[in-house]
PDB file of N, CA and C in Angstrom:
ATOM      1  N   UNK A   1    -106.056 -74.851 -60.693  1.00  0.00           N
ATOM      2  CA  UNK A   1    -106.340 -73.500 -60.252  1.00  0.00           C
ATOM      3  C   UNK A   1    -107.729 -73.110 -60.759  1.00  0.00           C
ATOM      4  N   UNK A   2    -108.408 -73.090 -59.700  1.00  0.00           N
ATOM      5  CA  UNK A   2    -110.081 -72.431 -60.295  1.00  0.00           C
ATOM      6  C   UNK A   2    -109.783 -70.832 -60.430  1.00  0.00           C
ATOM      7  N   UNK A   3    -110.431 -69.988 -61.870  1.00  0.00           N
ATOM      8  CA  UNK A   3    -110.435 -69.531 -62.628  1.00  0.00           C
ATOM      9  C   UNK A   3    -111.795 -68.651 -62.298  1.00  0.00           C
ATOM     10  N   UNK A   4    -112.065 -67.088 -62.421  1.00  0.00           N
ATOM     11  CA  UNK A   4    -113.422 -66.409 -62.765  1.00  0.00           C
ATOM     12  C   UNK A   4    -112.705 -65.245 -63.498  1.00  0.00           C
ATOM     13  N   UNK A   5    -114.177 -64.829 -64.057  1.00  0.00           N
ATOM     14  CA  UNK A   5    -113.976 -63.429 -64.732  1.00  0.00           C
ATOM     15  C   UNK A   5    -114.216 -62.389 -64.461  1.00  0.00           C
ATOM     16  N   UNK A   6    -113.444 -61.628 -64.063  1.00  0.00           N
ATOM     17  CA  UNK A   6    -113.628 -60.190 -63.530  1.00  0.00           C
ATOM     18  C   UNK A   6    -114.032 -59.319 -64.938  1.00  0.00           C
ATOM     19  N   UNK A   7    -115.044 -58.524 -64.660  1.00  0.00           N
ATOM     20  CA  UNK A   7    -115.190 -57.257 -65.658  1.00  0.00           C
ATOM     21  C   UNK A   7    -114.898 -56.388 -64.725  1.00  0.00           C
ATOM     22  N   UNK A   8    -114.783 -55.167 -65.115  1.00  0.00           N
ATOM     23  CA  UNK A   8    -114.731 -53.935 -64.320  1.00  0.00           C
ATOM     24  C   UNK A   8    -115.168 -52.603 -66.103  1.00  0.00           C
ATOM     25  N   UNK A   9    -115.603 -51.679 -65.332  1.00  0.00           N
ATOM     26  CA  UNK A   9    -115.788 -50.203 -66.415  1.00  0.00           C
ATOM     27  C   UNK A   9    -115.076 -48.791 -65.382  1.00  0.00           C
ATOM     28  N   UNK A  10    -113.728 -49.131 -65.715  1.00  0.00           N
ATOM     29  CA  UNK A  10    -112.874 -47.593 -65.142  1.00  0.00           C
ATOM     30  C   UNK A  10    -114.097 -46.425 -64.790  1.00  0.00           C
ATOM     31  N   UNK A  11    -114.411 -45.826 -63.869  1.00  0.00           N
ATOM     32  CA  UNK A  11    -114.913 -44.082 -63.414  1.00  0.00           C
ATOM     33  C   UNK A  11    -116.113 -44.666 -64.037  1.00  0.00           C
ATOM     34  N   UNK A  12    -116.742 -45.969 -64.261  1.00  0.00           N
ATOM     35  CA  UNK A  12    -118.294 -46.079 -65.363  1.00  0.00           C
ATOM     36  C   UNK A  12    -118.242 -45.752 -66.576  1.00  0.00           C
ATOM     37  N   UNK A  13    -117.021 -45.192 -67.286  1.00  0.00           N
ATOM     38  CA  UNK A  13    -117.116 -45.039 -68.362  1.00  0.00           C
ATOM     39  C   UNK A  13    -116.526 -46.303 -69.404  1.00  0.00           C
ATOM     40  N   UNK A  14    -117.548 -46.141 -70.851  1.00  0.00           N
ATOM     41  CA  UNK A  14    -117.026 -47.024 -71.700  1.00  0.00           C
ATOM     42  C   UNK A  14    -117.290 -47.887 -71.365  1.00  0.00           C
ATOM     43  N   UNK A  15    -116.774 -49.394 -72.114  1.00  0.00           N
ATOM     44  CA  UNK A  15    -117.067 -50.702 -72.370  1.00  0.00           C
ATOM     45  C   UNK A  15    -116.522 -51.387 -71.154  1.00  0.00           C
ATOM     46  N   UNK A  16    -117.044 -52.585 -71.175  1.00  0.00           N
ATOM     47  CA  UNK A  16    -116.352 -53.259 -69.534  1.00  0.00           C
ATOM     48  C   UNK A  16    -114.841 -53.672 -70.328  1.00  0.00           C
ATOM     49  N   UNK A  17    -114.269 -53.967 -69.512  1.00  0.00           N
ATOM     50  CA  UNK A  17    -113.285 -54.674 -69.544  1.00  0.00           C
ATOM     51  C   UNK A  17    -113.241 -56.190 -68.830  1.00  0.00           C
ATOM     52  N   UNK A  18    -112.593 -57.371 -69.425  1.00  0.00           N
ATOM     53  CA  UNK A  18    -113.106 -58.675 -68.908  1.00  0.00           C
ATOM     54  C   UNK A  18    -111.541 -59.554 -69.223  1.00  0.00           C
ATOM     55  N   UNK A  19    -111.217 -59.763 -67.592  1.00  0.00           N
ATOM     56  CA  UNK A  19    -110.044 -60.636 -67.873  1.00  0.00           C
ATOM     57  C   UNK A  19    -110.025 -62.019 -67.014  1.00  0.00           C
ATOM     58  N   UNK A  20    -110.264 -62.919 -67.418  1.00  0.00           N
ATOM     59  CA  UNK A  20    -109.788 -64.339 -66.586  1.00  0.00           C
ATOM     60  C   UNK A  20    -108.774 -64.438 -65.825  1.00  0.00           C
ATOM     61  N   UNK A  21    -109.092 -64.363 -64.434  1.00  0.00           N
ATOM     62  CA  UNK A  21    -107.820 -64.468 -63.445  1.00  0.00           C
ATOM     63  C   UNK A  21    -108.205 -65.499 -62.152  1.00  0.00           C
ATOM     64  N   UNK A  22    -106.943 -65.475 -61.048  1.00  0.00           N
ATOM     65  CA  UNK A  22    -107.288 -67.347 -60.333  1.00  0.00           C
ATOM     66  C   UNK A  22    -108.462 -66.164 -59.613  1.00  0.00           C
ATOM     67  N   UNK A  23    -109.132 -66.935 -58.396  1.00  0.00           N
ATOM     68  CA  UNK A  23    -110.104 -66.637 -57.779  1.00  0.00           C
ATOM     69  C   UNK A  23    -109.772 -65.826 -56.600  1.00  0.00           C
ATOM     70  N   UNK A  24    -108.424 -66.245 -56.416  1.00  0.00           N
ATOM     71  CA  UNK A  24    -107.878 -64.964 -55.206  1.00  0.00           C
ATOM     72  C   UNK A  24    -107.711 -63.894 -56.255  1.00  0.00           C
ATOM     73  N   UNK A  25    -107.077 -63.600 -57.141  1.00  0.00           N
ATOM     74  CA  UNK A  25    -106.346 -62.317 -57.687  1.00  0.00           C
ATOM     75  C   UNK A  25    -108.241 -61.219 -57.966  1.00  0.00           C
ATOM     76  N   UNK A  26    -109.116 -62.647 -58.538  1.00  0.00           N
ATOM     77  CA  UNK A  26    -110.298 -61.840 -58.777  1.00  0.00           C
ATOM     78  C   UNK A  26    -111.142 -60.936 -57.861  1.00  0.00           C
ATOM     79  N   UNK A  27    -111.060 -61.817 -56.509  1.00  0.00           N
ATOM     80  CA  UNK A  27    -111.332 -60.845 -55.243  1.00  0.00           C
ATOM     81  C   UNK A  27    -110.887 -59.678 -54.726  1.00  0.00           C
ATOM     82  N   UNK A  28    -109.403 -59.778 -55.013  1.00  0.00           N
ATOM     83  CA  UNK A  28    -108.576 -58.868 -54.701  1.00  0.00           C
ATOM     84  C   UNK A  28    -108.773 -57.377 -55.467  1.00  0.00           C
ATOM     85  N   UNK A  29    -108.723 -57.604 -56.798  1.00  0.00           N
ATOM     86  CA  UNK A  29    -109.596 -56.966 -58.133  1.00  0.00           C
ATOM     87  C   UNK A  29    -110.389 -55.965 -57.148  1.00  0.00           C
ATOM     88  N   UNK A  30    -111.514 -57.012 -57.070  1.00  0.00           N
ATOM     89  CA  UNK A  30    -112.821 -56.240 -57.092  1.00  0.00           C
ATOM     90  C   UNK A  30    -113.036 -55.713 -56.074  1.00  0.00           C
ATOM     91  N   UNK A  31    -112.351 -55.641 -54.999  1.00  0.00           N
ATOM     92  CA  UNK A  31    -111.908 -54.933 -53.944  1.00  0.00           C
ATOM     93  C   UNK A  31    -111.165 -53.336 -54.124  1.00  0.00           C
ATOM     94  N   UNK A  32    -110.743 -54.034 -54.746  1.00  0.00           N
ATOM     95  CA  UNK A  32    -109.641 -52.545 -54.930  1.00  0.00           C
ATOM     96  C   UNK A  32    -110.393 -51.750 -55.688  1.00  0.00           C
ATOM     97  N   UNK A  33    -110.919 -52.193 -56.869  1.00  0.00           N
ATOM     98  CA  UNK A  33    -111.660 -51.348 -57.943  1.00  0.00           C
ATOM     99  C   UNK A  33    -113.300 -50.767 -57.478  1.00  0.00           C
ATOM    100  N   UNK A  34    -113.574 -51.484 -57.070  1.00  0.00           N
ATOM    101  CA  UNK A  34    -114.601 -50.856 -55.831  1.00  0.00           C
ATOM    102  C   UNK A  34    -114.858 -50.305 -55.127  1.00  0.00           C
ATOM    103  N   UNK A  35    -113.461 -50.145 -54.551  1.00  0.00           N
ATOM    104  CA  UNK A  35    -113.568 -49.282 -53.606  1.00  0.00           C
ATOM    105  C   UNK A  35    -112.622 -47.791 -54.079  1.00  0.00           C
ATOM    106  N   UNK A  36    -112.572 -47.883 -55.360  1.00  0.00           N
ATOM    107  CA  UNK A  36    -112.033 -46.611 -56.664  1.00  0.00           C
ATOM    108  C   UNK A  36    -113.577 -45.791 -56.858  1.00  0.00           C
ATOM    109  N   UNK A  37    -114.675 -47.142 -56.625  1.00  0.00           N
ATOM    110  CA  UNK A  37    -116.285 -46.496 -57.215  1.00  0.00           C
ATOM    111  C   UNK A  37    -116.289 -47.554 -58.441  1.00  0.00           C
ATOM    112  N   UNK A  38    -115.378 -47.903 -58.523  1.00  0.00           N
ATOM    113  CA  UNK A  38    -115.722 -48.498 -60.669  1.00  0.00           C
ATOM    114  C   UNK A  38    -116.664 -49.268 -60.246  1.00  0.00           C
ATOM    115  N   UNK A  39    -117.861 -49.788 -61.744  1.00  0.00           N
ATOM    116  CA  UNK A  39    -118.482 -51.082 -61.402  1.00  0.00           C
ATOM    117  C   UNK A  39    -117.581 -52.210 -61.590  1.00  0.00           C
ATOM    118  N   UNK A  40    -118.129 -53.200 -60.989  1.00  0.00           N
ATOM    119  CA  UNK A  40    -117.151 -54.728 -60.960  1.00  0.00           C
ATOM    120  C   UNK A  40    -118.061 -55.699 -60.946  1.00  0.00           C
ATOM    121  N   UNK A  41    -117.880 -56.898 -62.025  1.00  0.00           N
ATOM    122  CA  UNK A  41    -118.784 -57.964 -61.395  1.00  0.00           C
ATOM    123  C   UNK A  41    -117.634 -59.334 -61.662  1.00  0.00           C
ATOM    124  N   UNK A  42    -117.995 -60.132 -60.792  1.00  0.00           N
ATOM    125  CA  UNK A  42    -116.935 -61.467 -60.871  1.00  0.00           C
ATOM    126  C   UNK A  42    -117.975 -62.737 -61.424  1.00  0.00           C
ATOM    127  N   UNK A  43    -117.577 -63.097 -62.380  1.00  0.00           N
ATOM    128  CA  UNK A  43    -118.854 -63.936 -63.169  1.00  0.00           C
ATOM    129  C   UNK A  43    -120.234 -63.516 -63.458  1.00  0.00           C
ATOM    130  N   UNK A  44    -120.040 -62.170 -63.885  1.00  0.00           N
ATOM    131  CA  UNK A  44    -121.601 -62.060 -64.313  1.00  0.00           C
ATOM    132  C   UNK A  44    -122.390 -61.102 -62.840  1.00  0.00           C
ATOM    133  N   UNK A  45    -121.824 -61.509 -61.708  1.00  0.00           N
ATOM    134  CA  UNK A  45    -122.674 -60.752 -60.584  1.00  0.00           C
ATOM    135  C   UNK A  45    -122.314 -59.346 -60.290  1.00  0.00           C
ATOM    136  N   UNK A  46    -122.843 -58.504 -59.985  1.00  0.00           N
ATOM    137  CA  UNK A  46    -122.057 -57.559 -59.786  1.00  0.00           C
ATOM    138  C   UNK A  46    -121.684 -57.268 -58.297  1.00  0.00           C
ATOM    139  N   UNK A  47    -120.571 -56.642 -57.930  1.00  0.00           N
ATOM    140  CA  UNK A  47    -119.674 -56.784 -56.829  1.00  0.00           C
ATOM    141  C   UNK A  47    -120.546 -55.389 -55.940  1.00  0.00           C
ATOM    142  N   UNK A  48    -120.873 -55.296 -54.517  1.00  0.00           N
ATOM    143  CA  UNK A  48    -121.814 -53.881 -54.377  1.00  0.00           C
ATOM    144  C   UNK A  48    -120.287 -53.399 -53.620  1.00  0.00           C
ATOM    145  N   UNK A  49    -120.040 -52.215 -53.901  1.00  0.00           N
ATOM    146  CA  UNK A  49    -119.133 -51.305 -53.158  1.00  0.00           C
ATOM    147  C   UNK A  49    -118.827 -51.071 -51.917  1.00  0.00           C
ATOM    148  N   UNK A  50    -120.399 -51.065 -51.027  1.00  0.00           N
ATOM    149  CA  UNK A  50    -120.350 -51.335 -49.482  1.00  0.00           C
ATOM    150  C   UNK A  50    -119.556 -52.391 -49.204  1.00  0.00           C
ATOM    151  N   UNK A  51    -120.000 -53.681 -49.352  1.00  0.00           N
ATOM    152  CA  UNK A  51    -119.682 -54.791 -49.104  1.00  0.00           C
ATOM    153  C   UNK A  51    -118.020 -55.020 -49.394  1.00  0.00           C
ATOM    154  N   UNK A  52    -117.588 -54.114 -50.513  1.00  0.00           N
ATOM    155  CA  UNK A  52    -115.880 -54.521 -50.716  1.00  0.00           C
ATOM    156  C   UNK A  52    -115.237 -53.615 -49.632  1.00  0.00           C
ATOM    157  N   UNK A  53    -116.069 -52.659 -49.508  1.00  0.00           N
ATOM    158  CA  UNK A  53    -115.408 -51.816 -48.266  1.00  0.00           C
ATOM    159  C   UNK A  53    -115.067 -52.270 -47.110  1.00  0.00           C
ATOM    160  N   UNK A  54    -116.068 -52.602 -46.370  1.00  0.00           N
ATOM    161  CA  UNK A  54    -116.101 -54.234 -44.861  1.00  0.00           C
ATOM    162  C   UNK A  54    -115.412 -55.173 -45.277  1.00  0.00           C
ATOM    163  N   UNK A  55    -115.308 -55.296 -46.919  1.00  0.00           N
ATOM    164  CA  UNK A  55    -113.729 -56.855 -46.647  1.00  0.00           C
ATOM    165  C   UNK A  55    -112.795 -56.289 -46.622  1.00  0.00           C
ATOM    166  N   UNK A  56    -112.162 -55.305 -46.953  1.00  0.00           N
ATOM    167  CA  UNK A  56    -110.885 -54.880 -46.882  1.00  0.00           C
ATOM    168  C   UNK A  56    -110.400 -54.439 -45.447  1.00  0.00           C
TER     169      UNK A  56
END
C-alpha cells in the first residue's frame, strides 16, 4: 500500500496537523478539507482549493 502525508491547519488556525494515510484516503482528505477552506498539502505540496472543488 503506497502511503503520503497529509497536513491540514483546521479554519488556518494553529499548528498543521500531519497524519500518514494510503493515497486514496489522502485525496479524499484533501478534498473535503479544502473545500471547508482549511490549508492542505499532501507531501509537502500544497493542495489549491479551486482545483479540489472540480474533483469533487
Amino acid at each position: 500500500m503506497k502511503t503520503q502525508e497529509l497536513a491540514y491547519k483546521p479554519y488556518g488556525i494553529g499548528s498543521w496537523t500531519h497524519v500518514t494515510v494510503s493515497k486514496d484516503v489522502a485525496q479524499a482528505l484533501a478534498n473535503e478539507y479544502s473545500n471547508y477552506g482549511w490549508d492542505v498539502k499532501i507531501d509537502g505540496d500544497a493542495i489549491d482549493a479551486e482545483l479540489a472543488l472540480k474533483a469533487a
